[in-house]
N, C-alpha and C. Protein backbone atom coordinates (compact mmCIF):
# COMPACT_ATOMS: atom_id res chain seq x y z
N UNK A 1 -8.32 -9.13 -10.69
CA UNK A 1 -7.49 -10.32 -10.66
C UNK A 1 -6.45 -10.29 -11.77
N UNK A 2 -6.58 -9.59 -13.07
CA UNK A 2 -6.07 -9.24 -14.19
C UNK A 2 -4.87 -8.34 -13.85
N UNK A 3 -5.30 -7.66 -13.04
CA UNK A 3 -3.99 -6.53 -12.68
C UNK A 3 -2.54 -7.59 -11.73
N UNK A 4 -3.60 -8.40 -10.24
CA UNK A 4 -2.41 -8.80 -9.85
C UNK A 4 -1.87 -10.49 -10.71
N UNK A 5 -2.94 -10.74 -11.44
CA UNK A 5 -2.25 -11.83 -12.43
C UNK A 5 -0.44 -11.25 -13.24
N UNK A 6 -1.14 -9.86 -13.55
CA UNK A 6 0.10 -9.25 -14.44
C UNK A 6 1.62 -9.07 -13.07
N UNK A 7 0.95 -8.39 -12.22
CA UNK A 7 2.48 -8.21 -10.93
C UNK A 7 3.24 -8.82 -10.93
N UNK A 8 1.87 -10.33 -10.80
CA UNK A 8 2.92 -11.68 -10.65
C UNK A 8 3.80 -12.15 -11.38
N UNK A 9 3.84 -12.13 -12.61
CA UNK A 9 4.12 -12.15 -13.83
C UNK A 9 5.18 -11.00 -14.21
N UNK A 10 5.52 -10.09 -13.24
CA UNK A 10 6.54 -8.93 -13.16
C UNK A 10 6.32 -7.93 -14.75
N UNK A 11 5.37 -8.14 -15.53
CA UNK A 11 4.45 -6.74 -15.94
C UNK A 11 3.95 -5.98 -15.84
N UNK A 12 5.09 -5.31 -14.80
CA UNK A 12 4.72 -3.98 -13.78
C UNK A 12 3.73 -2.91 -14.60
N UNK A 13 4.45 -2.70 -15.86
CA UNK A 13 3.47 -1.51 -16.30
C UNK A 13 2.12 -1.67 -16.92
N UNK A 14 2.17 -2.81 -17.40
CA UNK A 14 0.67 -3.19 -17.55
C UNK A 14 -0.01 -3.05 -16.19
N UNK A 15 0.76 -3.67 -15.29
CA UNK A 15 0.02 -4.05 -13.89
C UNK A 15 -0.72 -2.49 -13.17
N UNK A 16 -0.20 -1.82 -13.86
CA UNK A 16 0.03 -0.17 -13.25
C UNK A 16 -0.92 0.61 -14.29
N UNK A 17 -1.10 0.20 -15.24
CA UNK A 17 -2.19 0.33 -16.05
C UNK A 17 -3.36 0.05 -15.25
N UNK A 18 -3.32 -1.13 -15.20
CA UNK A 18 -5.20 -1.88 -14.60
C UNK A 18 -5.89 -1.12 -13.57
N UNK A 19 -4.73 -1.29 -12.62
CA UNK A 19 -5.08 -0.36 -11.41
C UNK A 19 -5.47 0.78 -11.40
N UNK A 20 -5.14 1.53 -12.43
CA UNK A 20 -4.84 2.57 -12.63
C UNK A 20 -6.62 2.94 -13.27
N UNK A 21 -7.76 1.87 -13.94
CA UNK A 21 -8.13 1.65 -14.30
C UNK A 21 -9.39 1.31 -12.74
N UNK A 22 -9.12 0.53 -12.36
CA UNK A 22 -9.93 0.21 -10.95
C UNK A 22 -10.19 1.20 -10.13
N UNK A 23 -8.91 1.70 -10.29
CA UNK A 23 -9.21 2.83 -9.16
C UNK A 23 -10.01 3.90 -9.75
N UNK A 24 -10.06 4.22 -10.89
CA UNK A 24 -11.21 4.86 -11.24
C UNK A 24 -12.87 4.42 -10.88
N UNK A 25 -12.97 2.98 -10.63
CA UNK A 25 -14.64 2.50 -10.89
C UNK A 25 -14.61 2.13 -9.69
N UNK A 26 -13.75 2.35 -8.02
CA UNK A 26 -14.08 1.65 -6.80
C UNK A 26 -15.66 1.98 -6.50
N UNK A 27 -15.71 1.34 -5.60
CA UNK A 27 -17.23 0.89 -5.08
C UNK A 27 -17.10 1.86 -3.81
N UNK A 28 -16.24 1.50 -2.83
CA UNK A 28 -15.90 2.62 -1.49
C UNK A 28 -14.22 2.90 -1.21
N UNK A 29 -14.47 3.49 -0.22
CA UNK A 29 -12.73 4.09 0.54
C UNK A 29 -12.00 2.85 0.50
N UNK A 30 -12.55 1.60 0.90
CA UNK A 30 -11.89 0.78 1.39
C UNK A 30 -11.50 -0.38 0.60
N UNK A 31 -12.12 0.06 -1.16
CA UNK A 31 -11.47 -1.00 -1.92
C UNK A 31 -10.88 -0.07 -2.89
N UNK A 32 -11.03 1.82 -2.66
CA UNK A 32 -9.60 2.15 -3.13
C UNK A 32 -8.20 2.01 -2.54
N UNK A 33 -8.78 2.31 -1.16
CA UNK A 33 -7.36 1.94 -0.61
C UNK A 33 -6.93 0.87 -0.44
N UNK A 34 -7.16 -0.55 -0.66
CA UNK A 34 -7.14 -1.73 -0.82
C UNK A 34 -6.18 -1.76 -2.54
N UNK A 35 -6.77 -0.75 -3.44
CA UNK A 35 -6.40 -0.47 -4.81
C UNK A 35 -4.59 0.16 -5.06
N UNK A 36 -4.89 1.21 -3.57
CA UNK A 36 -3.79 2.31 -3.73
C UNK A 36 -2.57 1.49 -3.26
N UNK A 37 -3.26 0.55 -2.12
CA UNK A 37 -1.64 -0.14 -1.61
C UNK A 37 -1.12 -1.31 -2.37
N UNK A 38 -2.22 -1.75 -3.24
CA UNK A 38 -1.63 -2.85 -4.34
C UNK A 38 -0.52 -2.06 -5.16
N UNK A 39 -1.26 -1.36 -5.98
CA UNK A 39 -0.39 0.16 -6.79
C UNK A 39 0.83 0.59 -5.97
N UNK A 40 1.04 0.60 -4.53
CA UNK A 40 2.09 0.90 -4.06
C UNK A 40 3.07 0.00 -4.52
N UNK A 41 2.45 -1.62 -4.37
CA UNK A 41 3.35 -2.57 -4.44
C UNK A 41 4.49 -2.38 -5.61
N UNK A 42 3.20 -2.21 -6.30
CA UNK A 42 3.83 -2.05 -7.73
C UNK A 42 5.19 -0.82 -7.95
N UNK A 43 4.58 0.04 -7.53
CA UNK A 43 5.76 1.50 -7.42
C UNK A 43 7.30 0.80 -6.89
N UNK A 44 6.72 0.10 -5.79
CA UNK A 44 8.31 -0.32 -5.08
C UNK A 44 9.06 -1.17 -5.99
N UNK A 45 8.10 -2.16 -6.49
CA UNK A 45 8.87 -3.28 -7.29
C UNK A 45 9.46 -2.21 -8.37
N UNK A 46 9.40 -1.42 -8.97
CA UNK A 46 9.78 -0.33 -9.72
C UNK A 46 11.06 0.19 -9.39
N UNK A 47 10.83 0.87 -8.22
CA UNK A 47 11.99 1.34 -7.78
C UNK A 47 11.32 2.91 -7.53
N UNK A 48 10.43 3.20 -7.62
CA UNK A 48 9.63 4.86 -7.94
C UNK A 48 9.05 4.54 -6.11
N UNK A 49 9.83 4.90 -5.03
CA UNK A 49 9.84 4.60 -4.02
C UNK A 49 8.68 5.76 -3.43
N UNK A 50 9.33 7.13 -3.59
CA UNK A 50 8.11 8.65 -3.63
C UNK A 50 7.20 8.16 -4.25
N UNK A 51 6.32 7.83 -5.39
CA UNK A 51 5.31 7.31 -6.03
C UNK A 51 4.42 6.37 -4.50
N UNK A 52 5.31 5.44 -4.38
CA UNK A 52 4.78 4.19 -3.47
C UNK A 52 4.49 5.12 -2.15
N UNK A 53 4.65 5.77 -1.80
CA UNK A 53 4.74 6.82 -0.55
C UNK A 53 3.69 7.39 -0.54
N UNK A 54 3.18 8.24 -1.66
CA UNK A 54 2.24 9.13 -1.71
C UNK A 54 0.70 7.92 -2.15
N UNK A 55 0.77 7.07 -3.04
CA UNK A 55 -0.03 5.93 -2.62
C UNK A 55 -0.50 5.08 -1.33
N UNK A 56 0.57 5.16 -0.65
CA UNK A 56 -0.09 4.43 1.02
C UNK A 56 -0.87 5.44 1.60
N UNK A 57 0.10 6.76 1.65
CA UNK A 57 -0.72 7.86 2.46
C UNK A 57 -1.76 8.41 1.83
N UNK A 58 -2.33 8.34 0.64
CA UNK A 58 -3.68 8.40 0.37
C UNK A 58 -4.12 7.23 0.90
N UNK A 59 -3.77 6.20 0.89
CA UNK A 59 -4.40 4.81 1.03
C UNK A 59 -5.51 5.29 2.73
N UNK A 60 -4.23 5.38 3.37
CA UNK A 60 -4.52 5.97 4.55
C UNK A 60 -5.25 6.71 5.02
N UNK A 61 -5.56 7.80 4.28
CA UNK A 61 -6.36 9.18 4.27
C UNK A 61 -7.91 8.40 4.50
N UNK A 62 -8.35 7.37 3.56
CA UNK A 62 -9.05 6.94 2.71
C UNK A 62 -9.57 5.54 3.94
N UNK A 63 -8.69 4.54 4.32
CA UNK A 63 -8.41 3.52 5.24
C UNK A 63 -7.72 3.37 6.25
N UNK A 64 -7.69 4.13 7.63
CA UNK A 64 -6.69 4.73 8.30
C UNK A 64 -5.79 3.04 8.80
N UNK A 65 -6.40 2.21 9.44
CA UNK A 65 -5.81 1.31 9.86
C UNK A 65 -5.41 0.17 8.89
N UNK A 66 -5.23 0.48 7.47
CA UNK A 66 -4.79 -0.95 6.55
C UNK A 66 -3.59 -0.80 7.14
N UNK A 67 -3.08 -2.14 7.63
CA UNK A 67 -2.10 -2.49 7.82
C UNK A 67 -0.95 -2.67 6.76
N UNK A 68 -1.58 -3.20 6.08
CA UNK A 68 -0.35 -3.48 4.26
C UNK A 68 0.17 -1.98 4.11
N UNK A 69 -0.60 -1.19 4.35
CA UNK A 69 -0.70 0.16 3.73
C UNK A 69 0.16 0.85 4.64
N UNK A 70 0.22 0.89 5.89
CA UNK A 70 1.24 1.39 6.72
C UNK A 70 3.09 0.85 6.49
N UNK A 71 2.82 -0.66 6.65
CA UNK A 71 3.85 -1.49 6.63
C UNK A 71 4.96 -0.74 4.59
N UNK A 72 4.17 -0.95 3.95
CA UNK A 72 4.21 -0.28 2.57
C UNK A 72 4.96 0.95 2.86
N UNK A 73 4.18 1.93 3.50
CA UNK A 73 4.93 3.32 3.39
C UNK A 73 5.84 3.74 4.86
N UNK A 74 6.00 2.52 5.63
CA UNK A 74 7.13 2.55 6.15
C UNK A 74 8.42 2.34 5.23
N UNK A 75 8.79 1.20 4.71
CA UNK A 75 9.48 0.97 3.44
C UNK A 75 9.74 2.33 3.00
N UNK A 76 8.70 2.62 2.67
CA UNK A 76 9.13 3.47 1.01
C UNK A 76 9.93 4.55 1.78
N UNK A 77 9.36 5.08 3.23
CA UNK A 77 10.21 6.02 3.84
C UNK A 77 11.42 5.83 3.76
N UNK A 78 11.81 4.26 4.12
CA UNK A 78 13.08 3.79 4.75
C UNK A 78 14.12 4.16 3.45
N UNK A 79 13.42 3.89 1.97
CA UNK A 79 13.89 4.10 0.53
C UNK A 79 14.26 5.15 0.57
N UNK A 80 13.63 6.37 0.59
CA UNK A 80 13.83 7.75 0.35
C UNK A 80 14.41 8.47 0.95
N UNK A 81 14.95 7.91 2.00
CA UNK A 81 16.04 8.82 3.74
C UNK A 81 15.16 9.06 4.97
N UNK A 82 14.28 8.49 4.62
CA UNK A 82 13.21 9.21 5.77
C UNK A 82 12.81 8.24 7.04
N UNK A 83 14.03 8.19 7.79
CA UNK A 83 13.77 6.52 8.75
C UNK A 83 13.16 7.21 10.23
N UNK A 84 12.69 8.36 10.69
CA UNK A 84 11.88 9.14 11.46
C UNK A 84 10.64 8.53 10.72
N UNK A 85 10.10 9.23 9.75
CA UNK A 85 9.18 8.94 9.36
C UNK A 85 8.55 7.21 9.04
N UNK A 86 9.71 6.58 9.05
CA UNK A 86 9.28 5.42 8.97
C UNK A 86 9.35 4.80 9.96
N UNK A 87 10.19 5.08 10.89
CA UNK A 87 9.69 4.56 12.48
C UNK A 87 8.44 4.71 13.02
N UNK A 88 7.92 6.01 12.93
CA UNK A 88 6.29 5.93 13.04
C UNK A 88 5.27 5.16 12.50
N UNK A 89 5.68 5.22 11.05
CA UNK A 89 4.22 4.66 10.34
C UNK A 89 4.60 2.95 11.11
N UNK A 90 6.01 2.67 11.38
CA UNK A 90 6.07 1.06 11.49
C UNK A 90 5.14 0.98 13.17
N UNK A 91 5.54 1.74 13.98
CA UNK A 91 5.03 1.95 15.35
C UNK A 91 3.22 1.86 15.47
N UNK A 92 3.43 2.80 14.23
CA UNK A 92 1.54 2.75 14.21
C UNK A 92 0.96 1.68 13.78
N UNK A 93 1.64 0.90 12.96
CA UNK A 93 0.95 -0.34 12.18
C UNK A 93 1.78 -1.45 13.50
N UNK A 94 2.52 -1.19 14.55
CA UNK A 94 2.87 -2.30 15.28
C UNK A 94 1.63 -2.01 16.72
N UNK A 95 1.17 -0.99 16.95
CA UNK A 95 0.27 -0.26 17.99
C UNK A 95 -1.83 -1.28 16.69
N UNK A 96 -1.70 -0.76 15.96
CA UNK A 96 -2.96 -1.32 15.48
C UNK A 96 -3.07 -2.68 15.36
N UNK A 97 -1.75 -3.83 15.12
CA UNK A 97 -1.46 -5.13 15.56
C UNK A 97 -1.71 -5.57 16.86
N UNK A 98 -1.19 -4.77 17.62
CA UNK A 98 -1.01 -5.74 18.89
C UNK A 98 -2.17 -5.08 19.58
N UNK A 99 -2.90 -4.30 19.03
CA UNK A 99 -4.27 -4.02 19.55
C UNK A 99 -5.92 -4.96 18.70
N UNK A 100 -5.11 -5.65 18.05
CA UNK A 100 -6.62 -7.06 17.50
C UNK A 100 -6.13 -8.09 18.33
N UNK A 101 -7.22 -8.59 18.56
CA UNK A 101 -7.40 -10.06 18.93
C UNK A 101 -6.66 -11.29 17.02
N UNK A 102 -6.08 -11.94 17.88
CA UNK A 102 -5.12 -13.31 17.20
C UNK A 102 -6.02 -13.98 16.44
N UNK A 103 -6.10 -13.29 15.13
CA UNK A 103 -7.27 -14.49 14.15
C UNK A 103 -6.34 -14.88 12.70
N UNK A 104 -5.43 -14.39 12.87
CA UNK A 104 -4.58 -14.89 11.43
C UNK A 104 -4.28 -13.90 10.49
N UNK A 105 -5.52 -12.55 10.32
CA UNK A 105 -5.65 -11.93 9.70
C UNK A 105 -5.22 -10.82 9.97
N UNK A 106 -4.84 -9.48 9.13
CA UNK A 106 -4.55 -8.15 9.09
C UNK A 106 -5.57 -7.27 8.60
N UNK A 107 -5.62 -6.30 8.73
CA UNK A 107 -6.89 -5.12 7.98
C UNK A 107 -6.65 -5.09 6.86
């Protein structure tokens, strides 16, 4: 809560610290990659767009269907020249959407 207290607060590098910190002690796949796409956030608000890239797609490796995590490294593609590549990841995270049932929530 310390890490995204700091984001909010636009103390990116502290914020990038903590995480940096969590992601060492996760529990499973799915609250590093829960870890990696926060940390993405952070990369983008940065401007370190490659950084945020290679964070989702571990995220991914790790959590195939987080949605944040797709949506994330569509972006960062779109940042870096890579709008092929980000048409997919957006396609895949629009294909894993419209394949849940309507509860409010995302993965």
């Amino acid at each position: 809560k310390e890490a995204q207290r700091l984001y909010s607060s636009r103390d990116f590098q502290t914020s990038l610290l903590l995480f940096d910190c969590l992601l060492e002690t996760h529990s499973s796949d799915r609250e590093a990659a829960a870890i990696l796409t926060n940390r993405a956030a952070i990369h983008m608000m940065m401007k370190r767009y490659a950084d945020a890239a290679k964070d989702c797609e571990r995220a991914l490796e790790l959590y195939p269907n987080l949605t944040k995590a797709q949506l994330r490294l569509g972006r960062s593609y779109l940042k870096v020249g890579q709008p092929v590549h980000a048409r997919n990841v957006f396609l895949q995270a629009f294909h894993h959407i419209s394949s849940q049932p309507l509860s409010g929530k995302s993965a």
